[in-house]
Each structure stands twice: as structure tokens, then as C-alpha cells.
C-alpha atoms as a PDB file:
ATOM      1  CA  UNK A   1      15.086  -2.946   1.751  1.00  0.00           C
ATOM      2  CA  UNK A   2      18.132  -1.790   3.568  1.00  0.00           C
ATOM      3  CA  UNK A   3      20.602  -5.023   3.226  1.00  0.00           C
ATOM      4  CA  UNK A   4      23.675  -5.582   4.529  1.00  0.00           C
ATOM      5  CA  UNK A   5      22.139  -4.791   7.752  1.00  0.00           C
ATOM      6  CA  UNK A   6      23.647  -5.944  11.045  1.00  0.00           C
ATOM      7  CA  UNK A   7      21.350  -8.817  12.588  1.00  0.00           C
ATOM      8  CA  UNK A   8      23.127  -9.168  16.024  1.00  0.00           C
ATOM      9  CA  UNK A   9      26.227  -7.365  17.687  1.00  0.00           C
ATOM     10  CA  UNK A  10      28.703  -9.677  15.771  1.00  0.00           C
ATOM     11  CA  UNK A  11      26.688 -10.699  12.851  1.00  0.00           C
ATOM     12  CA  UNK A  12      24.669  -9.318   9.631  1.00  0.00           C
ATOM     13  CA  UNK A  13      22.101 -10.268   7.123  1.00  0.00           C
ATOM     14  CA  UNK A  14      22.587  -9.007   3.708  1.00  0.00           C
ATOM     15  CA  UNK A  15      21.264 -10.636  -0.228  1.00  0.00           C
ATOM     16  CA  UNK A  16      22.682 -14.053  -0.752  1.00  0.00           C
ATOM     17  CA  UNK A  17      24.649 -14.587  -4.261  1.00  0.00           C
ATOM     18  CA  UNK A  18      25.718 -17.197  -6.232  1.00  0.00           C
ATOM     19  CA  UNK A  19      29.548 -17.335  -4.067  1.00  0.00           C
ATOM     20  CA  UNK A  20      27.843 -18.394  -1.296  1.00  0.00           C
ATOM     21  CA  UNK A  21      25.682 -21.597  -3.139  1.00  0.00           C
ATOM     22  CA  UNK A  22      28.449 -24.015  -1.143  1.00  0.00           C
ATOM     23  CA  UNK A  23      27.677 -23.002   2.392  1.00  0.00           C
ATOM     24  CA  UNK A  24      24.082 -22.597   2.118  1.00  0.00           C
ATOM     25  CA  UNK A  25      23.894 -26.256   0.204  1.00  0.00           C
ATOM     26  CA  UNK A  26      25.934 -27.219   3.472  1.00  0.00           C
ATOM     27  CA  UNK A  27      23.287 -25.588   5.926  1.00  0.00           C
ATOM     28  CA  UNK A  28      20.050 -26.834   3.842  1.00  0.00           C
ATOM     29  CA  UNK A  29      22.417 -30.427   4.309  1.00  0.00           C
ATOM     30  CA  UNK A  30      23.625 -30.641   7.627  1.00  0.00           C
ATOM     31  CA  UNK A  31      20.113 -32.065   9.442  1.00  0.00           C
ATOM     32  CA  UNK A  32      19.062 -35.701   8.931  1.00  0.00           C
ATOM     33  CA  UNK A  33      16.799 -35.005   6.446  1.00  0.00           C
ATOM     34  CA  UNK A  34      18.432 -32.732   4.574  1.00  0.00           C
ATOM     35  CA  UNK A  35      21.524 -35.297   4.260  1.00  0.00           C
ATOM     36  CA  UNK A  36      19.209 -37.715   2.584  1.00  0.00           C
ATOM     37  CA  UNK A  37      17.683 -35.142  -0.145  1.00  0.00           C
ATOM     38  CA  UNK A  38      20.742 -32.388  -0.726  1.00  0.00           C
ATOM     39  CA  UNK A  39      23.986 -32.864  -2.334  1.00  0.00           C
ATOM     40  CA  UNK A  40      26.502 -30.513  -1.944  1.00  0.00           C
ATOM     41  CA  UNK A  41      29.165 -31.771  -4.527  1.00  0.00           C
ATOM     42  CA  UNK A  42      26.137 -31.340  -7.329  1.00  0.00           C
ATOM     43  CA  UNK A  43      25.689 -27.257  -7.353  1.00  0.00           C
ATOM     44  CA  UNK A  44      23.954 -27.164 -10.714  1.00  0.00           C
ATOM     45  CA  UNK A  45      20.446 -27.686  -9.989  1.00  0.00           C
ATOM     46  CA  UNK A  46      20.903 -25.190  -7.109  1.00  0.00           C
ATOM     47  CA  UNK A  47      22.339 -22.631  -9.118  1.00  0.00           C
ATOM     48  CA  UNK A  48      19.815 -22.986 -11.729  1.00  0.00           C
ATOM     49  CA  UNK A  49      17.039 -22.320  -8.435  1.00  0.00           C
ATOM     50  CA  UNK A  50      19.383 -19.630  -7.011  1.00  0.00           C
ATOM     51  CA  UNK A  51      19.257 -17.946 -10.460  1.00  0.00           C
ATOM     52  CA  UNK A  52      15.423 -17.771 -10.604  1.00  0.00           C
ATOM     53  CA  UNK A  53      15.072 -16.628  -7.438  1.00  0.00           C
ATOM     54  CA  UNK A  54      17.301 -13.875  -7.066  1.00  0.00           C
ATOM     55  CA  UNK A  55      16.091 -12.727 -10.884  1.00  0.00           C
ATOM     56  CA  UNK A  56      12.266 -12.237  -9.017  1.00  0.00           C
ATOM     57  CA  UNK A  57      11.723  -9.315  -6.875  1.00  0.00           C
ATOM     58  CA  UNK A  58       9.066 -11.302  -5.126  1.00  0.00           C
ATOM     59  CA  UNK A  59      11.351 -13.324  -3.322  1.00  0.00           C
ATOM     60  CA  UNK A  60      14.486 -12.457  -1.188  1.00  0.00           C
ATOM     61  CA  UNK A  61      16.992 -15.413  -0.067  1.00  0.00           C
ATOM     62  CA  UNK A  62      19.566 -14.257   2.323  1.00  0.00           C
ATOM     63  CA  UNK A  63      22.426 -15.112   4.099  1.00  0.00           C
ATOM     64  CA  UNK A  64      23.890 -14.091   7.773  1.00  0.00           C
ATOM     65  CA  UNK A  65      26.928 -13.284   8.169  1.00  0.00           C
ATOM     66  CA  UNK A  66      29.814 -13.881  11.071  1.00  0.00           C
ATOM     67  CA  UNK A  67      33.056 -12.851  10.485  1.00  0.00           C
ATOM     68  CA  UNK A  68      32.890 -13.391   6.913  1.00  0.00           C
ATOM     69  CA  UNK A  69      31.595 -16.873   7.072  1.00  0.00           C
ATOM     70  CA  UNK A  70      27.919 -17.814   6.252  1.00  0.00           C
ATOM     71  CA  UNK A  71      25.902 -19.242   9.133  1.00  0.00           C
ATOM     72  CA  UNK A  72      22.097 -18.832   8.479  1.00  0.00           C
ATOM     73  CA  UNK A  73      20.115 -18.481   5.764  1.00  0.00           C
ATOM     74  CA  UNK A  74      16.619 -17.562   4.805  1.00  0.00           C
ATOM     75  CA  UNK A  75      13.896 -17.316   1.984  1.00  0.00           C
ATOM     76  CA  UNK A  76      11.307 -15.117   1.938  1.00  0.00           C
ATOM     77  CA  UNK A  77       8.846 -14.891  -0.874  1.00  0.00           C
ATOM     78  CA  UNK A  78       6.021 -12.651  -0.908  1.00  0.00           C
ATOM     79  CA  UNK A  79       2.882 -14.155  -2.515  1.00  0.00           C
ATOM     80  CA  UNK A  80      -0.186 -12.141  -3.285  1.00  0.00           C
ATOM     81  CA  UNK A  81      -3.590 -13.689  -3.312  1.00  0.00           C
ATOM     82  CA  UNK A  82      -6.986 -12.973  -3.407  1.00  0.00           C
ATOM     83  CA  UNK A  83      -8.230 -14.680   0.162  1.00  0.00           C
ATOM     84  CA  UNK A  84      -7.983 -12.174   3.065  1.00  0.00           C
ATOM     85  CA  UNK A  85      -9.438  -9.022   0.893  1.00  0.00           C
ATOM     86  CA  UNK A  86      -6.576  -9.432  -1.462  1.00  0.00           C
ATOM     87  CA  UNK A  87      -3.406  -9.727   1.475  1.00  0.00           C
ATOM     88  CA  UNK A  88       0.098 -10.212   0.696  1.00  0.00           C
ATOM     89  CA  UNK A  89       1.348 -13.327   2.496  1.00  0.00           C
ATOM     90  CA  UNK A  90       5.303 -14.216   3.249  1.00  0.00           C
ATOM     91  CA  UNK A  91       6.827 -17.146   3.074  1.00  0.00           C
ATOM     92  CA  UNK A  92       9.595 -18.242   4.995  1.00  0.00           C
ATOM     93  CA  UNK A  93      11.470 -21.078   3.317  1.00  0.00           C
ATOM     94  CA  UNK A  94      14.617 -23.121   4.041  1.00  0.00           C
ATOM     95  CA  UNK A  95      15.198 -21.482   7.522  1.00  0.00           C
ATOM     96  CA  UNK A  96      18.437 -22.881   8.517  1.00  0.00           C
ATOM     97  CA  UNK A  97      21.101 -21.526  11.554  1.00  0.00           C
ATOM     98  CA  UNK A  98      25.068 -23.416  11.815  1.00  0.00           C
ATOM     99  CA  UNK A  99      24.973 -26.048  14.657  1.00  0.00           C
ATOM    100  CA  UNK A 100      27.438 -23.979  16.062  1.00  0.00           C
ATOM    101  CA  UNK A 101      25.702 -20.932  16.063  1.00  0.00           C
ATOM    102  CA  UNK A 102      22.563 -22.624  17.517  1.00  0.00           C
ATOM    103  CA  UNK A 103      21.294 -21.075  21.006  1.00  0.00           C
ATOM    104  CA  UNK A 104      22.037 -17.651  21.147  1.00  0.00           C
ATOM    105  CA  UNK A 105      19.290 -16.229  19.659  1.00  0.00           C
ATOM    106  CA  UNK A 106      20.392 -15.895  16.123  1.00  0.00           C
ATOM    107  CA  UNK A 107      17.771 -17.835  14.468  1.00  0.00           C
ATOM    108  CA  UNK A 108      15.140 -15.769  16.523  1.00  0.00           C
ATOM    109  CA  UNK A 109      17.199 -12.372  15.234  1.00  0.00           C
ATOM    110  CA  UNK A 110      16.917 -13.649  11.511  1.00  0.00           C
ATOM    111  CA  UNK A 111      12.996 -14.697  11.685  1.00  0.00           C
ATOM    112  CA  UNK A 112      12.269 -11.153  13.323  1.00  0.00           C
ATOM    113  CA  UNK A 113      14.183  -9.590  10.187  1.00  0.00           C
ATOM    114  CA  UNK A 114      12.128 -11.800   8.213  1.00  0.00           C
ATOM    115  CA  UNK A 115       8.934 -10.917  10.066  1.00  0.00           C
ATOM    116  CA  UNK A 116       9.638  -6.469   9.826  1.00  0.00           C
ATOM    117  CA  UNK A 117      10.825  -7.121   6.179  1.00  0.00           C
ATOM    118  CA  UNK A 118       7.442  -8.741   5.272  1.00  0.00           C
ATOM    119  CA  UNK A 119       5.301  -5.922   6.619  1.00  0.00           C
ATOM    120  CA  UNK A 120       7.649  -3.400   5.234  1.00  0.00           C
ATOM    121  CA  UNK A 121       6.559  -5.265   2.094  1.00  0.00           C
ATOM    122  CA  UNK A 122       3.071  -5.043   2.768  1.00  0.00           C
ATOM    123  CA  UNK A 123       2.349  -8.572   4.520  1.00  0.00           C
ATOM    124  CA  UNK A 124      -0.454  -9.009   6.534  1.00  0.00           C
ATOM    125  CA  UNK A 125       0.865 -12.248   6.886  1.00  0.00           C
ATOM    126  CA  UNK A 126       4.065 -14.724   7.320  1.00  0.00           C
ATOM    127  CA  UNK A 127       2.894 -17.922   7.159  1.00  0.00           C
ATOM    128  CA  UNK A 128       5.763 -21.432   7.102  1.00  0.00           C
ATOM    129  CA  UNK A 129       5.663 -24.768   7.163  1.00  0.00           C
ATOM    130  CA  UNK A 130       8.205 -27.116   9.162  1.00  0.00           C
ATOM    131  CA  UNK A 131       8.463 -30.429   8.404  1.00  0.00           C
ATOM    132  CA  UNK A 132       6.239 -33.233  11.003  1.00  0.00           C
ATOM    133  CA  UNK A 133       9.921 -34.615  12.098  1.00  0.00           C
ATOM    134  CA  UNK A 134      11.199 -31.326  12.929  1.00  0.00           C
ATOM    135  CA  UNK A 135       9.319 -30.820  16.517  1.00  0.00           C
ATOM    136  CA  UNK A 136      12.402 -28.807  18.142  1.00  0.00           C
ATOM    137  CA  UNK A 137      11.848 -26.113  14.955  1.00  0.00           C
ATOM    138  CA  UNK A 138       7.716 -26.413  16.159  1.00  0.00           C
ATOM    139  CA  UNK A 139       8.686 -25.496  19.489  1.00  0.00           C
ATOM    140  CA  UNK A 140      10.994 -22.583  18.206  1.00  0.00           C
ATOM    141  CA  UNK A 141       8.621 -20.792  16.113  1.00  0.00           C
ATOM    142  CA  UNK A 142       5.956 -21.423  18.376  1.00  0.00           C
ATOM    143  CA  UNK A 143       8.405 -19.388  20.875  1.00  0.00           C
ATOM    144  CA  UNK A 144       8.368 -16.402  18.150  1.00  0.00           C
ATOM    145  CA  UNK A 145       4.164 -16.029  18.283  1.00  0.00           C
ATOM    146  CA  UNK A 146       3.614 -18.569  14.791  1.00  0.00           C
ATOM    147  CA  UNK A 147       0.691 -20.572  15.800  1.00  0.00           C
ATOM    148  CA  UNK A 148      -0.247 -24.215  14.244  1.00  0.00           C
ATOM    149  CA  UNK A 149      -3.365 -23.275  12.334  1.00  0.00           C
ATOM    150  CA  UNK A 150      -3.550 -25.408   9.143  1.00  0.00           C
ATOM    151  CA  UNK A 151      -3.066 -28.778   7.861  1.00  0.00           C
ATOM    152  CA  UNK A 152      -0.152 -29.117   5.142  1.00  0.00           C
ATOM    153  CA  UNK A 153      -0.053 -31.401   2.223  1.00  0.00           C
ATOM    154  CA  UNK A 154       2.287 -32.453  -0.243  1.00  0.00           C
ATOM    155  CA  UNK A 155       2.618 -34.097  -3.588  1.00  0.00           C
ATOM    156  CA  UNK A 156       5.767 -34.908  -4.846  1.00  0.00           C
ATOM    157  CA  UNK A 157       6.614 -34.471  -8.439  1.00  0.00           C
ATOM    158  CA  UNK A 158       9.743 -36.064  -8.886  1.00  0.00           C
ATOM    159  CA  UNK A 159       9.783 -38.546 -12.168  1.00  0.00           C
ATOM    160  CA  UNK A 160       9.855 -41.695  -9.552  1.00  0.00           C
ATOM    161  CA  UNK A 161       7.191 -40.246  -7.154  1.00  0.00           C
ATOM    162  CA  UNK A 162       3.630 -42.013  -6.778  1.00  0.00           C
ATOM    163  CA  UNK A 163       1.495 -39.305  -7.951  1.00  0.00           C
ATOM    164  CA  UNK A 164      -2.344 -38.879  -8.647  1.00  0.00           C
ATOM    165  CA  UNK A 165      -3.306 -42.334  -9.496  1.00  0.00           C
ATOM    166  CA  UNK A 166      -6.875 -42.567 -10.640  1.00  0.00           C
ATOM    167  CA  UNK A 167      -9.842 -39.999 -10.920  1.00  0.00           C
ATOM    168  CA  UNK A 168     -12.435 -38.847  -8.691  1.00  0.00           C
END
């Protein structure tokens, strides 16, 4: 992995570290459902998750860069399994791009990145998942060649979540 590397003419994508927690808290934030589920003036539990996942080799979170101010950000975590004759799949998490920065191709630039680092990794995958609400973010990936080919669930975990409720 050859980070910083420029991304676009004015911008680059290097390793994200802990300096740079407040503006990606602001990114993962600034989107109506991020403002209802993020809190940017409560960094600890994302320091505590920025500190596990920059310890693992198996995942990379990174930042772009313009003009010394952070305006995208991206995890990528590479995830081996045993489906697929035993292929390494990526990740892409918490894909985020500045309103400001929106339309003019930076968010494709950074998923491309993301898509060459993840076959210089071995991928034979990149798999994501975008949120039901988020049909402008469908439309972009769908743009980049990602096709809708599976059905994603969630449980949540959280202490006042409705989980699992009876047997089967």
C-alpha cells in the first residue's frame, strides 16, 4: 500500500489517524441519518473504534485530503471466508464525501482507490451495503458497476434494542 497517494489533481488519500476523529465524526454526521445516531462533541467511543481499527492490518480507514482539510473518508476491511473457494472479500464502510465537495467525481475517485486497493490485497470481491433511505448513494454505486444482488439484514445490539425474542 502506497498511501499518501494523490486521488485527484487537487486532492489525496492517505491513512486516517486519531487528529482527524473530529472531521470524520462531522462527515459520518452531516446526512439525516447520521445526525440522529453520531455525536460529534462525544469522541470517546470513536476513538476507542478508531483505535481497533487502525491496530488490525485487515482493515484500512482513510481520509482524503484538500488543501489540508479532510473531505472524504473511507473503510475498507478485508474479510476472508471460506464461500467462493476460500476468496477474500472487501468491505467498504462509512463511505462519506463533504457536501461541498459533492459532484465532481471525488467520491467515484475514492471508491476506485478502494476498488484497485482490494485486488492489490487479493479481493475477488468488494461487496457494501447502503442504507434503504439512501437511494441517491444506490444510484451512485450502481454508476461505478456494484450491482444489487443480496438481501441485507440487521439486528441491533444496543442495550435498548428489541432483540431475538423467543425460540424457533
Amino acid at each position: 500500500m502506497d498511501l499518501p497517494r494523490p486521488l485527484t489533481p487537487t486532492t489525496l488519500v492517505r491513512r486516517a489517524v486519531a487528529d482527524d476523529l473530529p472531521a470524520l465524526v462531522a462527515l459520518l454526521a452531516d446526512d439525516p441519518m447520521g445526525r440522529t445516531r453520531e455525536d460529534p462533541d462525544d469522541l470517546a467511543p470513536y476513538r476507542r473504534a478508531f483505535a481497533e481499527v487502525d491496530a488490525d492490518p485487515a482493515h484500512l480507514l482513510v481520509v482524503v485530503e484538500h488543501t489540508g482539510a479532510v473531505v472524504g473518508t473511507l473503510q475498507l476491511s478485508v474479510l476472508p471466508s471460506l464461500a467462493g473457494q476460500g476468496a477474500r472479500r472487501a468491505q467498504l464502510e462509512a463511505v462519506r464525501v463533504h457536501r461541498d465537495h459533492r459532484s465532481a467525481g471525488l467520491g467515484s475517485a475514492l471508491v476506485r482507490w478502494a476498488v484497485d486497493e482490494a485486488r492489490d490485497r487479493g479481493c475477488a470481491l468488494v461487496q457494501l451495503t447502503s442504507d434503504a433511505q439512501r437511494p441517491a448513494a444506490h444510484a451512485f454505486y450502481e454508476r461505478l458497476g456494484f450491482a444489487r444482488s443480496h438481501v441485507g439484514f440487521k439486528l441491533d445490539l444496543a442495550p435498548t434494542a428489541r432483540g431475538i425474542t423467543g425460540t424457533a
